[in-house]
N, C-alpha and C. Protein backbone atom coordinates (compact mmCIF):
# COMPACT_ATOMS: atom_id res chain seq x y z
N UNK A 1 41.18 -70.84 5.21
CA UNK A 1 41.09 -72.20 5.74
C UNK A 1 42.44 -72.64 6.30
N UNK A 2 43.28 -72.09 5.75
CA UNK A 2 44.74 -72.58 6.26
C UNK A 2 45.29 -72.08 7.07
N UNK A 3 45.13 -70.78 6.94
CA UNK A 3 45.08 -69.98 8.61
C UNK A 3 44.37 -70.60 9.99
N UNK A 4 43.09 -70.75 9.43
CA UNK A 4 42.34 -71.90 10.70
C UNK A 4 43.02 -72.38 11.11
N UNK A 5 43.64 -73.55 10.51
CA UNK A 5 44.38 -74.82 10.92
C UNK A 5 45.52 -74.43 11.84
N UNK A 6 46.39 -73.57 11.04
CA UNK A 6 47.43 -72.98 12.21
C UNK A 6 47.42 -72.60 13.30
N UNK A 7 45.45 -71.65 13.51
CA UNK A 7 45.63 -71.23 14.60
C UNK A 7 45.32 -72.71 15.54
N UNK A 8 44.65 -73.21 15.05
CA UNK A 8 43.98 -74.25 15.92
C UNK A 8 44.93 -75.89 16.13
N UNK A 9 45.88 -75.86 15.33
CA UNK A 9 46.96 -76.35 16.04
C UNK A 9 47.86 -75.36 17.21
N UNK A 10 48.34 -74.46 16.81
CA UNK A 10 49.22 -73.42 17.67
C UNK A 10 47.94 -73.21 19.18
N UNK A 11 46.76 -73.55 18.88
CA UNK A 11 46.18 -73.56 20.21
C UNK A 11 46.40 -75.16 21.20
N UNK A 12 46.22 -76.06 20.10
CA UNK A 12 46.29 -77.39 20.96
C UNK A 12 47.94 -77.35 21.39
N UNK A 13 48.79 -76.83 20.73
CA UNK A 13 50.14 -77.26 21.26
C UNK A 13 50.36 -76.31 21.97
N UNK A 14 50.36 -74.87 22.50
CA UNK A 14 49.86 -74.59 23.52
C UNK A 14 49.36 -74.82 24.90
N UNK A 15 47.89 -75.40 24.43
CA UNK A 15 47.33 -76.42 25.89
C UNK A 15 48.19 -77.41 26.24
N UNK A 16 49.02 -77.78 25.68
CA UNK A 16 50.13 -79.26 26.08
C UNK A 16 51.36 -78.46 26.70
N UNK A 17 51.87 -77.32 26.15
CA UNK A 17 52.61 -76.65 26.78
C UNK A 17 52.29 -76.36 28.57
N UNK A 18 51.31 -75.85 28.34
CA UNK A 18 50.32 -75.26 29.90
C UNK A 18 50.06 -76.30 30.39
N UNK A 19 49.86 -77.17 29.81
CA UNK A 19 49.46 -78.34 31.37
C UNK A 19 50.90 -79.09 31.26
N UNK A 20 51.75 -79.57 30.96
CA UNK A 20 53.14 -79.87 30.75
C UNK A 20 54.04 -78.69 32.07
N UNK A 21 53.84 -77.99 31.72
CA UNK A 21 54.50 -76.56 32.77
C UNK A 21 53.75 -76.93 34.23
N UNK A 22 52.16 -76.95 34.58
CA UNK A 22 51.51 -77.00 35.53
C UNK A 22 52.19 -78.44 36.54
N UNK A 23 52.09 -79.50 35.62
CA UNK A 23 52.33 -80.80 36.11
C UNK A 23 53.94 -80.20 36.69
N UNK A 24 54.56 -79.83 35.94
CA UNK A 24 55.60 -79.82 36.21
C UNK A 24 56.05 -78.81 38.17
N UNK A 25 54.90 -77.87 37.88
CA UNK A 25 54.76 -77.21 38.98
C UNK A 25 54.32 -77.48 40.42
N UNK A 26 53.40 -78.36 39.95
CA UNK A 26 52.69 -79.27 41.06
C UNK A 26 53.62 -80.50 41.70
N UNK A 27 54.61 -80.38 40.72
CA UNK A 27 55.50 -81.47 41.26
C UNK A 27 56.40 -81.07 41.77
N UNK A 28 57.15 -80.00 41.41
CA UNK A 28 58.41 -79.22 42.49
C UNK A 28 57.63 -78.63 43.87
N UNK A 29 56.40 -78.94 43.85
CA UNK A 29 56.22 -78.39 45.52
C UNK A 29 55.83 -79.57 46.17
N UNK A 30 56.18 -80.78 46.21
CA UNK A 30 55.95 -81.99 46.79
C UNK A 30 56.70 -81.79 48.21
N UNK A 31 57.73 -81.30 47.98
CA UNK A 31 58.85 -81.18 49.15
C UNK A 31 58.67 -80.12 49.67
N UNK A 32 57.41 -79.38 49.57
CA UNK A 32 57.05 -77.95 50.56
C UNK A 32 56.55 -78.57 52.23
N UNK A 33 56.69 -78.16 52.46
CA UNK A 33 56.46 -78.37 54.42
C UNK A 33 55.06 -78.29 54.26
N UNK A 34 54.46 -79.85 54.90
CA UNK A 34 52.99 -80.06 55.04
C UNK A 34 52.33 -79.80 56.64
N UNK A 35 51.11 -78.98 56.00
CA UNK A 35 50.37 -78.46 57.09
C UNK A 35 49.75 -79.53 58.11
N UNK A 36 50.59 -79.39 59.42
CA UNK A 36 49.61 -80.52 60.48
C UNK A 36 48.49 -80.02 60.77
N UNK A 37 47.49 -80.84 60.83
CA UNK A 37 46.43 -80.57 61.45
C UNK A 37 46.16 -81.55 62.59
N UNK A 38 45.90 -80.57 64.05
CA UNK A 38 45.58 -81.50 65.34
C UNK A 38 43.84 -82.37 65.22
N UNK A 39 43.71 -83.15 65.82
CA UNK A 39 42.58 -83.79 65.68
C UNK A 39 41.56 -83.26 66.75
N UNK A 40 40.81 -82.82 66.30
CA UNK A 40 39.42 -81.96 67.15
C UNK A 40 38.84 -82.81 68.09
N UNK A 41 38.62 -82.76 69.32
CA UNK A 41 38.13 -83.51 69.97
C UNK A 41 36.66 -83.68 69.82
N UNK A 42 35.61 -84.88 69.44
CA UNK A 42 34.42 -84.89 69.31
C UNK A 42 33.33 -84.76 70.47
N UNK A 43 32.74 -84.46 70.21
CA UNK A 43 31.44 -84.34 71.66
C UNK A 43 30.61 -85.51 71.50
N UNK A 44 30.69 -86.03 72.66
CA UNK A 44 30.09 -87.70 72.74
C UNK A 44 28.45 -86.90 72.96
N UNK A 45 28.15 -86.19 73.29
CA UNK A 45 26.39 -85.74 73.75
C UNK A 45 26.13 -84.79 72.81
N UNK A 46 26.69 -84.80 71.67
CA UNK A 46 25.74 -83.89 70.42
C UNK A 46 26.31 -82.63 70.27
């Protein structure tokens, strides 16, 4: 039973690790060079 517990904390603090790291990742590429996209010209007759 006490083993349980360990693992299943050492899993939740873990998941806080991994998304803590991710956020963190997603945020140092803010300043990556954003993709233009030109605007498609629409067809007025379908």
């Amino acid at each position: 039973m006490k083993t349980k517990k360990y693992v299943i904390a050492i899993a939740i603090f873990g998941g806080m690790l991994f998304t803590a790291q991710a956020t963190n990742l997603f945020q140092a590429n803010e300043d990556a060079p954003k993709i233009e996209r030109r605007a498609y010209p629409i067809p007025s007759h379908g």
